[in-house]
C-alpha atoms as a PDB file:
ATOM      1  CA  UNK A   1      25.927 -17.893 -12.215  1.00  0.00           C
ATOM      2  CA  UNK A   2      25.900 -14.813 -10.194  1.00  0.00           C
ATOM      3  CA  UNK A   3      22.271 -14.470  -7.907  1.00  0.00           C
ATOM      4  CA  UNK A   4      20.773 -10.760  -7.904  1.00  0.00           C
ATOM      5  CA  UNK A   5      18.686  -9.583  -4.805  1.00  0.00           C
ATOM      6  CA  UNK A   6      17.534  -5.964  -3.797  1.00  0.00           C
ATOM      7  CA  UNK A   7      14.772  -3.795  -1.765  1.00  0.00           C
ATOM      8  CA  UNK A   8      12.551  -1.489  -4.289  1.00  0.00           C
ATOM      9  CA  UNK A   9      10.956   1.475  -2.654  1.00  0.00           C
ATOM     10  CA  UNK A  10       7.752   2.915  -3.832  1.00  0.00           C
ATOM     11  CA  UNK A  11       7.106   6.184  -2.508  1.00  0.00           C
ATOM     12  CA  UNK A  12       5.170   9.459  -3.865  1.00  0.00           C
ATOM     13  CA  UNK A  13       1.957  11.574  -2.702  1.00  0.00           C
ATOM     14  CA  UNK A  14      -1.063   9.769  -1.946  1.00  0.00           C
ATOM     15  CA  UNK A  15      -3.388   9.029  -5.026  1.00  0.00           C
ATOM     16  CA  UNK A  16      -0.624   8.637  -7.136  1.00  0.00           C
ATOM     17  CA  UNK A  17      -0.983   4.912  -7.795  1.00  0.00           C
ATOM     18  CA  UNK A  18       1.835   3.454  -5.751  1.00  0.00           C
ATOM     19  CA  UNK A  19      -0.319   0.332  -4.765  1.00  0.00           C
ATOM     20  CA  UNK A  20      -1.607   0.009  -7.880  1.00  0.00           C
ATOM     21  CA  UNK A  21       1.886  -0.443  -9.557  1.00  0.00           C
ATOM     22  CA  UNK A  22       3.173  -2.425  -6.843  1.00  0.00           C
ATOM     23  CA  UNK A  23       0.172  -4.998  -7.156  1.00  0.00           C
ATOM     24  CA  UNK A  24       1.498  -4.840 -11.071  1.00  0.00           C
ATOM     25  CA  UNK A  25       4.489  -5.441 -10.496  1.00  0.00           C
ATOM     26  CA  UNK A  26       4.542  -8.263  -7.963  1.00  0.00           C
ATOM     27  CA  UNK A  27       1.308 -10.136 -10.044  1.00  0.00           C
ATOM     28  CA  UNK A  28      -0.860 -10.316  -6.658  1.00  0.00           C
ATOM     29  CA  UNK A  29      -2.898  -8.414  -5.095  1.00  0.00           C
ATOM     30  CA  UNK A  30      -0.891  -6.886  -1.945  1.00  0.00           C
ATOM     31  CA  UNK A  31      -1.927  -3.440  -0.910  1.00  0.00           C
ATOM     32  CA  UNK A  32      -5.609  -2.003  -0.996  1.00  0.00           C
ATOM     33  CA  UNK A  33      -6.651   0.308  -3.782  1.00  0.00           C
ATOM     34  CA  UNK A  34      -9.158   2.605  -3.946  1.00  0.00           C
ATOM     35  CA  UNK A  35     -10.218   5.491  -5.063  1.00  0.00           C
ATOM     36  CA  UNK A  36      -9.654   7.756  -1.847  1.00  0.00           C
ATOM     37  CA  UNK A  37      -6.025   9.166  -1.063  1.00  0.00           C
ATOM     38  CA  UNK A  38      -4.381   7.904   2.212  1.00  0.00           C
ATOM     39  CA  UNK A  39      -5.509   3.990   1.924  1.00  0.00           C
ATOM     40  CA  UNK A  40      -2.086   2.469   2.417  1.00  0.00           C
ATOM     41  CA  UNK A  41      -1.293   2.553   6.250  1.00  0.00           C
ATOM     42  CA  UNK A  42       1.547   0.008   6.821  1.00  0.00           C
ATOM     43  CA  UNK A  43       4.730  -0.243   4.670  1.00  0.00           C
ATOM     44  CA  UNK A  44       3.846  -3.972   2.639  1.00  0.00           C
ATOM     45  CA  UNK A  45       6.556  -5.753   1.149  1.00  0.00           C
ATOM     46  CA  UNK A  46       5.989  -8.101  -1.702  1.00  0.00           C
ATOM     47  CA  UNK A  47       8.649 -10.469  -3.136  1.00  0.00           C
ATOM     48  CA  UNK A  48       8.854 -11.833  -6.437  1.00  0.00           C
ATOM     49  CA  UNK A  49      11.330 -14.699  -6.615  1.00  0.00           C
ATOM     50  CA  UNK A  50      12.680 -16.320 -10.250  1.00  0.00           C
ATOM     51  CA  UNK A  51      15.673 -18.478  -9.967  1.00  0.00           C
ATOM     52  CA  UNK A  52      18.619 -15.831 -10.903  1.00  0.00           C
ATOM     53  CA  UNK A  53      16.838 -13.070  -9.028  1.00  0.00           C
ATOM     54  CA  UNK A  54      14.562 -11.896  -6.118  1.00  0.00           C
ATOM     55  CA  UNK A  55      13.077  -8.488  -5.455  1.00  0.00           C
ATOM     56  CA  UNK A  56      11.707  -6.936  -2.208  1.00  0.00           C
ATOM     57  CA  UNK A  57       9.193  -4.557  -2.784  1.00  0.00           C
ATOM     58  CA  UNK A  58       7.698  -2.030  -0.381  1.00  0.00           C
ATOM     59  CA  UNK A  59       4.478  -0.134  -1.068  1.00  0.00           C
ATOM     60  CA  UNK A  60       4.582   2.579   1.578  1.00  0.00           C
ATOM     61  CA  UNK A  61       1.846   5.408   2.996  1.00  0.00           C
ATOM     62  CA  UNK A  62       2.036   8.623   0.632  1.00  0.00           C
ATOM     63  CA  UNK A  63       3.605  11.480   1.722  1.00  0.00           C
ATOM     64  CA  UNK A  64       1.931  13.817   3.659  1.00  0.00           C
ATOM     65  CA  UNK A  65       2.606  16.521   6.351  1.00  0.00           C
ATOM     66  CA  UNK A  66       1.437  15.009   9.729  1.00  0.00           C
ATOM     67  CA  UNK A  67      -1.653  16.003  11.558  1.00  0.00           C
ATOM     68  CA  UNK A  68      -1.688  13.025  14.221  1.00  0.00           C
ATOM     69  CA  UNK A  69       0.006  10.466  15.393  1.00  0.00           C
ATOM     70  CA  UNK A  70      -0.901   7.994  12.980  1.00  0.00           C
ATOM     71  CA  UNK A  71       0.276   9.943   9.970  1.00  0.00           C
ATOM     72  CA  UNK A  72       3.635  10.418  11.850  1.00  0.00           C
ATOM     73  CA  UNK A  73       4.116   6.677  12.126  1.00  0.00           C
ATOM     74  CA  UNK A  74       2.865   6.290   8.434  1.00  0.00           C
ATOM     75  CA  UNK A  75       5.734   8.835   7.412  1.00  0.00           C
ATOM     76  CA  UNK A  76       8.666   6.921   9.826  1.00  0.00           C
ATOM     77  CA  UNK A  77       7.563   4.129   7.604  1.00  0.00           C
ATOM     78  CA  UNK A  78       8.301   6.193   4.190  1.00  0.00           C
ATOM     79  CA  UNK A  79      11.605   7.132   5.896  1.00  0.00           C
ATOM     80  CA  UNK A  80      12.549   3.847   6.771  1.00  0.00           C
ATOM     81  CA  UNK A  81      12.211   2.645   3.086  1.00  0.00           C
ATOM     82  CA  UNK A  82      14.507   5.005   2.139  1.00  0.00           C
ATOM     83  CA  UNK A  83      16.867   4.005   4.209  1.00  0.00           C
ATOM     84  CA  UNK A  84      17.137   0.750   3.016  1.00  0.00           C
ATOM     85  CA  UNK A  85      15.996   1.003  -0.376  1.00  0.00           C
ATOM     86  CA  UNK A  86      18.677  -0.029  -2.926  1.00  0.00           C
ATOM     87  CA  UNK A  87      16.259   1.239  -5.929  1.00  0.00           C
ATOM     88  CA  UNK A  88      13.397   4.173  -5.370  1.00  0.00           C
ATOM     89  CA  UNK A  89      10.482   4.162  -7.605  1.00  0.00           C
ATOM     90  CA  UNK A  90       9.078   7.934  -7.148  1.00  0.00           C
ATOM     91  CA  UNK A  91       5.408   7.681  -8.752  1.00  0.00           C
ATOM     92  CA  UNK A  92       3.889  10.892 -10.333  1.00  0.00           C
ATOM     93  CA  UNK A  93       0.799  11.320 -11.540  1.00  0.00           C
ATOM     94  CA  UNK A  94       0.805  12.959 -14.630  1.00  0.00           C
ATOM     95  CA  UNK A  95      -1.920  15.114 -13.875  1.00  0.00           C
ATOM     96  CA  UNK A  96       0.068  16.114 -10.350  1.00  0.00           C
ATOM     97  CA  UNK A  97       0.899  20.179 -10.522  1.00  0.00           C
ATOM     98  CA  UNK A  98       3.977  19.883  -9.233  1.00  0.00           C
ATOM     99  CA  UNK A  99       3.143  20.063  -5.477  1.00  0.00           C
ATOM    100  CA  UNK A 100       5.633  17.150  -4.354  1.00  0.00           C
ATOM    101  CA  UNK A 101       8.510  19.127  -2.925  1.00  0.00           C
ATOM    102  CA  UNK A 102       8.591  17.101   0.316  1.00  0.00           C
ATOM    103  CA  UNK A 103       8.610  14.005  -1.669  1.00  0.00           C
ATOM    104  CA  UNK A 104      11.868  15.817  -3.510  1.00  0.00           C
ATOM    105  CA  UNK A 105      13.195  16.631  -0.594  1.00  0.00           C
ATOM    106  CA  UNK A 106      13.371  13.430   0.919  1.00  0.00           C
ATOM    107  CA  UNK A 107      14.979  12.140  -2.325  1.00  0.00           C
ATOM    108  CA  UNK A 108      17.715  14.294  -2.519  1.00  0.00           C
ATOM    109  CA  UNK A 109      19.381  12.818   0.370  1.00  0.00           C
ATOM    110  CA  UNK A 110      19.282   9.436  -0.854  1.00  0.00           C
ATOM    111  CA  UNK A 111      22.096   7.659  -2.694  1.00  0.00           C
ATOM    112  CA  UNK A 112      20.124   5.103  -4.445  1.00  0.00           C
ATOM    113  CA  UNK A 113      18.879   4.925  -7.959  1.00  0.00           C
ATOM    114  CA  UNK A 114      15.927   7.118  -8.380  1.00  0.00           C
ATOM    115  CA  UNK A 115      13.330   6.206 -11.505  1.00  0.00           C
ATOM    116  CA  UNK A 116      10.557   8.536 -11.801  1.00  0.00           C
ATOM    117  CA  UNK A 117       7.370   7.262 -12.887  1.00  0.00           C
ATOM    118  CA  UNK A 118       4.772   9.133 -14.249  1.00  0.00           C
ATOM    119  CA  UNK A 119       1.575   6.772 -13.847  1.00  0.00           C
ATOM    120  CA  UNK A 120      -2.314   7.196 -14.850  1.00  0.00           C
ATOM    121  CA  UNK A 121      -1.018   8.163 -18.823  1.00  0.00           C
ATOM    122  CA  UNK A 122      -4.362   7.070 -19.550  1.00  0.00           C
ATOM    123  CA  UNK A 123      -6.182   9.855 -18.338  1.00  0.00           C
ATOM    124  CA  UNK A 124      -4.154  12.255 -20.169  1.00  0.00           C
ATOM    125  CA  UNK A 125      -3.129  13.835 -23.812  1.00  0.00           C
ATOM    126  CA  UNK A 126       0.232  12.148 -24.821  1.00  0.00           C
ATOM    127  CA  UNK A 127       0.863  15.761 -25.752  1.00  0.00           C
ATOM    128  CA  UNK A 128       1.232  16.342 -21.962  1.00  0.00           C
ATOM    129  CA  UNK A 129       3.597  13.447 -21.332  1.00  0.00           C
ATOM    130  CA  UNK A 130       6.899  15.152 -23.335  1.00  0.00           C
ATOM    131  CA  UNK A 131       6.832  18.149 -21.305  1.00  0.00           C
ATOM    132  CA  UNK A 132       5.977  15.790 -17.772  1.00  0.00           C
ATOM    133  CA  UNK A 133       9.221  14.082 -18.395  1.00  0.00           C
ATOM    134  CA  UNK A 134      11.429  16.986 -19.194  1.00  0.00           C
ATOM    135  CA  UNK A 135       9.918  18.873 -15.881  1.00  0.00           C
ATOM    136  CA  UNK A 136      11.201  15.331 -13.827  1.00  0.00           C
ATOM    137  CA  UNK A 137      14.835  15.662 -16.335  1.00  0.00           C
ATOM    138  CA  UNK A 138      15.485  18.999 -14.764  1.00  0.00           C
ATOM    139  CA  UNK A 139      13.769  18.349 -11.358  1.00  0.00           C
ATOM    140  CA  UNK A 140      15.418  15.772 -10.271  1.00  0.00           C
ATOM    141  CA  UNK A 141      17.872  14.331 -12.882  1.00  0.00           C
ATOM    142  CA  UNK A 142      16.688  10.535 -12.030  1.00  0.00           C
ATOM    143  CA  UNK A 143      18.631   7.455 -13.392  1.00  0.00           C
ATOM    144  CA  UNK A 144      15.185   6.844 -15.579  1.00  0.00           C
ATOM    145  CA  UNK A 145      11.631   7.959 -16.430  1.00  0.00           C
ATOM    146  CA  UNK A 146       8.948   5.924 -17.186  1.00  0.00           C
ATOM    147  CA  UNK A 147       5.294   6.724 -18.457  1.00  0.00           C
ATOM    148  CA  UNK A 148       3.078   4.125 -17.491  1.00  0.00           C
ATOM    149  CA  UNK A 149      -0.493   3.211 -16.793  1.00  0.00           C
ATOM    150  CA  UNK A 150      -0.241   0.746 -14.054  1.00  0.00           C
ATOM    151  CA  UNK A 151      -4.224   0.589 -13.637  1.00  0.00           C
ATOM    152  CA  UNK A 152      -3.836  -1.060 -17.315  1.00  0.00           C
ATOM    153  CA  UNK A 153      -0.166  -2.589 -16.658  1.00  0.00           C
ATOM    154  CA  UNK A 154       0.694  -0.137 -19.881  1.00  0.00           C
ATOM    155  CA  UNK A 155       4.710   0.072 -19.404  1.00  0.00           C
ATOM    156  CA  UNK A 156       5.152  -1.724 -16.379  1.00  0.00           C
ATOM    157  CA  UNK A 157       7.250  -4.754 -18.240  1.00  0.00           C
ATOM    158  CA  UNK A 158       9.843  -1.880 -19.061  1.00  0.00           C
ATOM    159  CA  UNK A 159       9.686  -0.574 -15.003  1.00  0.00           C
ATOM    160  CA  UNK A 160      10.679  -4.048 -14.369  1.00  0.00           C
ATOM    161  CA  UNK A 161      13.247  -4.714 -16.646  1.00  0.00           C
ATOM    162  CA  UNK A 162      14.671  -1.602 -15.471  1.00  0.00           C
ATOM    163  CA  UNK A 163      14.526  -3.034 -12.003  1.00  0.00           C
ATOM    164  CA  UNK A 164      16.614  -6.028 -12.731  1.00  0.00           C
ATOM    165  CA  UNK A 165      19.387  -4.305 -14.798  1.00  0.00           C
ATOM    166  CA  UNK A 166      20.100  -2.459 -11.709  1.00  0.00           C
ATOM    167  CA  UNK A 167      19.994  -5.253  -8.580  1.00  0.00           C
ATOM    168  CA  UNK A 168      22.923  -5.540  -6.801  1.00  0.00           C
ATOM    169  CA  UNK A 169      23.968  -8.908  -6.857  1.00  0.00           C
ATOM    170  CA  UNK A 170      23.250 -10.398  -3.814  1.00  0.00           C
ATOM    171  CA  UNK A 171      22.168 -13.852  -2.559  1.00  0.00           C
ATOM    172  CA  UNK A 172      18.244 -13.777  -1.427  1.00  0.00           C
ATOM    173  CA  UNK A 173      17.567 -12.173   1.427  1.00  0.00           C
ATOM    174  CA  UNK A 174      13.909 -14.113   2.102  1.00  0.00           C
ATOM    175  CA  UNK A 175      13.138 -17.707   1.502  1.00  0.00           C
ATOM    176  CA  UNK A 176      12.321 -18.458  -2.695  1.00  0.00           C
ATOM    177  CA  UNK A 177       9.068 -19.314  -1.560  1.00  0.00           C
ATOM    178  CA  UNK A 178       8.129 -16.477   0.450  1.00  0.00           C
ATOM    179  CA  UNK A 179       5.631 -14.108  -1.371  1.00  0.00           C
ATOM    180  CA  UNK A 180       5.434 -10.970   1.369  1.00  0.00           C
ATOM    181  CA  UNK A 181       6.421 -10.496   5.169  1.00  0.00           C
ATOM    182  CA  UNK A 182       2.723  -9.896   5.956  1.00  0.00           C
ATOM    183  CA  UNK A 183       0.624 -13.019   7.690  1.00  0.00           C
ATOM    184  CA  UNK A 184      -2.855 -14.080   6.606  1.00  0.00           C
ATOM    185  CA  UNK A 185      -4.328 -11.955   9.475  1.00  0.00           C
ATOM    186  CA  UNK A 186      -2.718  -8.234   7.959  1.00  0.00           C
ATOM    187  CA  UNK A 187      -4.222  -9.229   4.546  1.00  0.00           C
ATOM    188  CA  UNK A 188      -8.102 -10.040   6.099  1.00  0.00           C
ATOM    189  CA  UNK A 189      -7.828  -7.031   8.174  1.00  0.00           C
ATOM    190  CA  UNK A 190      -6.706  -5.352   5.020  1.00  0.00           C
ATOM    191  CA  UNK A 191      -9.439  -6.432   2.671  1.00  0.00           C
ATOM    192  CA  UNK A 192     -12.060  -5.542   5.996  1.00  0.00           C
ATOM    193  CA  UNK A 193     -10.601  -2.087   5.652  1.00  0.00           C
ATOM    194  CA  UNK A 194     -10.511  -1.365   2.141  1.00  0.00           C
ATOM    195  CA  UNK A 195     -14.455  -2.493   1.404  1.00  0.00           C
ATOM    196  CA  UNK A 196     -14.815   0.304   4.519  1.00  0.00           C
ATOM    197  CA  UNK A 197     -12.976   2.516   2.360  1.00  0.00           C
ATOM    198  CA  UNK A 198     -14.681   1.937  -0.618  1.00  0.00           C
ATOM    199  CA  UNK A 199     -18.535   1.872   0.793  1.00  0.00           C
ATOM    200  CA  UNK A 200     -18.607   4.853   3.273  1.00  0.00           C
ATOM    201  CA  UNK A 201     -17.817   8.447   2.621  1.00  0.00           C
ATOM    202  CA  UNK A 202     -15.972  11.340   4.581  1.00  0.00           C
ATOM    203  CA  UNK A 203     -14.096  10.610   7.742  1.00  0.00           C
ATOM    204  CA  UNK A 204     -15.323   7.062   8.652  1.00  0.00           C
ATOM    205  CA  UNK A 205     -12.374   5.072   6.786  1.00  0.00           C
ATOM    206  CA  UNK A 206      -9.756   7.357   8.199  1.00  0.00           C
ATOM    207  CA  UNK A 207     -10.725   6.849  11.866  1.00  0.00           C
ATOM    208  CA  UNK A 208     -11.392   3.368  11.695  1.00  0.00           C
ATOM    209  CA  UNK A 209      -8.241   0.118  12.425  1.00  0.00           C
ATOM    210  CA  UNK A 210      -9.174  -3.480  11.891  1.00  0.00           C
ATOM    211  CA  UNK A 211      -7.831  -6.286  13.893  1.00  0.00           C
ATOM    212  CA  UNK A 212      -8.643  -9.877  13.604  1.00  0.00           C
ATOM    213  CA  UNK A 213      -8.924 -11.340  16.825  1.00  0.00           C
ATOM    214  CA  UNK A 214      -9.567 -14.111  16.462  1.00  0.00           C
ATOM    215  CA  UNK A 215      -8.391 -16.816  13.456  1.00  0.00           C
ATOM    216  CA  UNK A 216      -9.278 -20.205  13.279  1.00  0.00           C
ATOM    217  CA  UNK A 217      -8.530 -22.848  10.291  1.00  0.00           C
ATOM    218  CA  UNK A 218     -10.739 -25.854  10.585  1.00  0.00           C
ATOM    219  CA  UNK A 219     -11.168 -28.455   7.908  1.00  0.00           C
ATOM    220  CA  UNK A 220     -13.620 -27.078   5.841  1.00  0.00           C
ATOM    221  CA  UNK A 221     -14.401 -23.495   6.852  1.00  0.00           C
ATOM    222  CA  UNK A 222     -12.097 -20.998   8.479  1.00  0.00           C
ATOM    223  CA  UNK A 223     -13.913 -19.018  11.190  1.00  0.00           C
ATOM    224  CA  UNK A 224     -12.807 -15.339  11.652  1.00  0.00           C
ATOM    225  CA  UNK A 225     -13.575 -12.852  14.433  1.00  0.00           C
ATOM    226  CA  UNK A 226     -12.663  -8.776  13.851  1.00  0.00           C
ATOM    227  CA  UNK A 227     -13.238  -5.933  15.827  1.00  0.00           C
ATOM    228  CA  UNK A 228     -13.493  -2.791  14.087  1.00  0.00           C
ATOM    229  CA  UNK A 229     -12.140   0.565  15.839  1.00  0.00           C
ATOM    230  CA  UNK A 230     -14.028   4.025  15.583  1.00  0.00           C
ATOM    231  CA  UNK A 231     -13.254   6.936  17.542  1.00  0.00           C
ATOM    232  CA  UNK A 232     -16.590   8.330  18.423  1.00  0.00           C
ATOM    233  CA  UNK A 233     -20.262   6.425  19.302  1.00  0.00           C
ATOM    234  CA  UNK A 234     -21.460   8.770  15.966  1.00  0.00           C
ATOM    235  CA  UNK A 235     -19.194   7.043  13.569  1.00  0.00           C
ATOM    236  CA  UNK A 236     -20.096   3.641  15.622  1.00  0.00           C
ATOM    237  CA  UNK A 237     -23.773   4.227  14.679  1.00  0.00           C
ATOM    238  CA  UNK A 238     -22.588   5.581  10.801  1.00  0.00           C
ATOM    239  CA  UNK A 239     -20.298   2.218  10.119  1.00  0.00           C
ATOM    240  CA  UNK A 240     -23.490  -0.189  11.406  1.00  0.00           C
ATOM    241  CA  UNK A 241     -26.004   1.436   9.848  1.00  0.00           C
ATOM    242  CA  UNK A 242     -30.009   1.214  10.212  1.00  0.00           C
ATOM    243  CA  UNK A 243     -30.724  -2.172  11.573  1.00  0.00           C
ATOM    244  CA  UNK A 244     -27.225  -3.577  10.982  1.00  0.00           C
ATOM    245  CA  UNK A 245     -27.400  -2.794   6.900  1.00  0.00           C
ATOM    246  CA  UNK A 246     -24.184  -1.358   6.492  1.00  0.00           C
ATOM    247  CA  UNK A 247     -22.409  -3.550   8.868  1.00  0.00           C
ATOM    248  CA  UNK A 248     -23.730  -6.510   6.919  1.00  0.00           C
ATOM    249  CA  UNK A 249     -22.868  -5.510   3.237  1.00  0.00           C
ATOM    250  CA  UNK A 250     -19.388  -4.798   4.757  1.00  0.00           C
ATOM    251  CA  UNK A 251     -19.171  -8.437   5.624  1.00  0.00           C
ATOM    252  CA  UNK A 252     -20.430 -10.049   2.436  1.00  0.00           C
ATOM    253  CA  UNK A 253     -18.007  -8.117   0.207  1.00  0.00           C
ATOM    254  CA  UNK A 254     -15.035  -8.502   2.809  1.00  0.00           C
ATOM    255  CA  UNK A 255     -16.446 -12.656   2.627  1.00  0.00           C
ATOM    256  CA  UNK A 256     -16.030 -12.926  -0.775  1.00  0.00           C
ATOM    257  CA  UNK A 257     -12.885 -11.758  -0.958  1.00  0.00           C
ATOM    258  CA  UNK A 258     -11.338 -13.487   1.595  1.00  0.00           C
ATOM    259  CA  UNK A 259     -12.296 -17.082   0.585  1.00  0.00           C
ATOM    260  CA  UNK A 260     -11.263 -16.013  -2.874  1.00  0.00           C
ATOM    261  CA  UNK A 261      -7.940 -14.817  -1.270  1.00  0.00           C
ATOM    262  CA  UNK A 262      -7.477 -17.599   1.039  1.00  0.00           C
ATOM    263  CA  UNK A 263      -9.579 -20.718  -1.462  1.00  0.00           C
ATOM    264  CA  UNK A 264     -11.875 -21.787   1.381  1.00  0.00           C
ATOM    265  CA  UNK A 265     -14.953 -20.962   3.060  1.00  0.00           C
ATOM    266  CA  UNK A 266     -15.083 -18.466   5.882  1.00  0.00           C
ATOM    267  CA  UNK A 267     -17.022 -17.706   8.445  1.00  0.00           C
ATOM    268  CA  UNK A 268     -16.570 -13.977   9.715  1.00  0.00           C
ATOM    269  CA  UNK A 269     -17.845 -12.293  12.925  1.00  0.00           C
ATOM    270  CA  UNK A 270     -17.242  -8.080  13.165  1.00  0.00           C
ATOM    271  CA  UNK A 271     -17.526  -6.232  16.129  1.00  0.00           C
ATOM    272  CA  UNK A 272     -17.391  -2.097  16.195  1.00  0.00           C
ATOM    273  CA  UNK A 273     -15.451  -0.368  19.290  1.00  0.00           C
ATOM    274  CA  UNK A 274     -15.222   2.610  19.803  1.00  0.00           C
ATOM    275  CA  UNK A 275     -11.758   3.840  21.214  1.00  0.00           C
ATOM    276  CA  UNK A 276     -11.607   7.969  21.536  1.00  0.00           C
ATOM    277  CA  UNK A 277      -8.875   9.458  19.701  1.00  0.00           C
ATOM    278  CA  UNK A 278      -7.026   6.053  19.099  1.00  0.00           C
ATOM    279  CA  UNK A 279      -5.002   7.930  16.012  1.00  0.00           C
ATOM    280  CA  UNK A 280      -2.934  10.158  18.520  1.00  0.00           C
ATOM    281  CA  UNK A 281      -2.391   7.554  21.428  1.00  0.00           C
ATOM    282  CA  UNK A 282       0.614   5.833  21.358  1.00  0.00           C
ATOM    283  CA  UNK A 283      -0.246   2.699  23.404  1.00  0.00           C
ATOM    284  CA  UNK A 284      -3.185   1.785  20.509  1.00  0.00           C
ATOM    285  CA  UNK A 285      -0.588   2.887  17.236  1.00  0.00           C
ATOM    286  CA  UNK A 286       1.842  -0.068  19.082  1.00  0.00           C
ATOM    287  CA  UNK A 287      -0.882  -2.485  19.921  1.00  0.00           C
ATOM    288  CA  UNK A 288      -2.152  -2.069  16.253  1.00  0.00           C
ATOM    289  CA  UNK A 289       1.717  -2.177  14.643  1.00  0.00           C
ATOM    290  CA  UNK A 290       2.147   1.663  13.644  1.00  0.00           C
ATOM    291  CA  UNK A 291       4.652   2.174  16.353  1.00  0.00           C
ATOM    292  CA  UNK A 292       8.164  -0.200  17.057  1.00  0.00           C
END
């Protein structure tokens, strides 16, 4: 019996619920989502395995017109995925007015199957989702379109199937028991940085990189230390807070999430450092794995 194996891209604008599907899709929790646009830094691939199949997903940054260096790695990462993708999930949301012509643009060049999805159907009038799908018909003329609510997982089965019909055949390209290329560092640093997200306002998450540096597993209690980078002693003081507050509730959500992620107890140290203008030097977007 023949063995099917393939790279799915998800790409679109940021907001648009690309992590959200992807999560969906693979069954675990992979890529941070929140509420705020921009979350999703790295490209994240997560593999789902079943014995006549295995796909490699990649939840990359959304697309966005550069301002800094950061945001011009994020968008070689986008490219990248297209490169390789042999299947390109473009998510829409359906409340999206129709600003996404440098996400079509980078489509048009590719030669793999596109399926638009049109996500968050949930927060809309199914009146509006007729006349969302015949805009994407003559748009783009994709292979399929699919209205879904990932947040609820409304529609995603018939993403997937869609998926599978169209593998290549191919024998796996990662070990069967490999769930993502990411180690157990990315995905604390990851859940550190999305609680930062989701508890401060303004420009604090944007100029602030997590890296574990330090990761021990002992028998009963795995001990963790992270330093936090901020670009200017003002955002230093902001992520901290009065006394340590804000520093502290970081840490007990991040906590509880990790030993839930990892099923043991941790202890975790954080550290804030303040590096000026880290997002535009190039030496700091290599140390911290934006830049090859």
């Amino acid at each position: 019996m023949s063995h099917k194996a393939g790279f799915v891209s998800i790409i679109g604008k940021p907001n648009a619920g690309k992590s959200t599907l992807m999560n969906a899709l693979v069954g675990e929790k992979m890529s941070i989502i929140t509420p705020k646009a921009q979350t999703t830094r790295h490209r994240i691939l997560g593999i789902v395995n079943e014995p006549e199949y295995q796909i490699v997903f990649s939840d990359t940054p959304g697309v966005i017109k550069p301002a800094y260096g950061l945001q011009e790695s994020m968008m070689g990462a986008v490219n990248d995925s297209l490169v390789d993708a042999d299947i390109i999930l473009f998510v829409t949301d359906i409340n999206e007015r129709h600003d996404e012509s440098d996400v079509i643009e980078k489509l048009k060049n590719t030669q793999s199957p596109v399926a638009v999805i049109i996500n968050k159907i949930d927060k809309s009038q199914q009146e509006y989702v007729f006349p969302k799908i015949e805009y994407w018909k003559q748009e783009l003329n994709p292979s399929a379109i699919f209205a879904v609510s990932a947040l609820h997982e409304h529609n995603v089965a018939g993403v997937m199937d869609y998926i599978i019909q169209n593998l290549p055949e191919h024998p796996p390209y990662y070990d069967k028991d490999t769930l993502t290329d990411r180690n157990q560092r990315f995905f604390v640093s990851e859940i550190i940085r999305e609680k930062i997200f989701t508890l401060y306002a303004q420009e604090i998450p944007y100029s602030t990189e997590v890296i574990v540096t330090e990761y021990k597993e002992e028998e009963k209690m795995d001990r963790i230390s992270v330093e936090i980078m901020v670009e200017r002693d003002s955002q230093k003081n902001i992520l901290i807070g009065k006394g340590g507050e804000m520093l502290k509730k970081v840490g007990t959500y991040a906590r509880r999430d990790i030993e839930e992620f990892i099923q043991k107890k941790v202890f975790l140290q954080m550290f804030v450092k303040v590096i000026p203008d880290w997002r535009n030097r190039k030496n700091y977007l290599k140390r911290f794995g934006y830049e090859d």
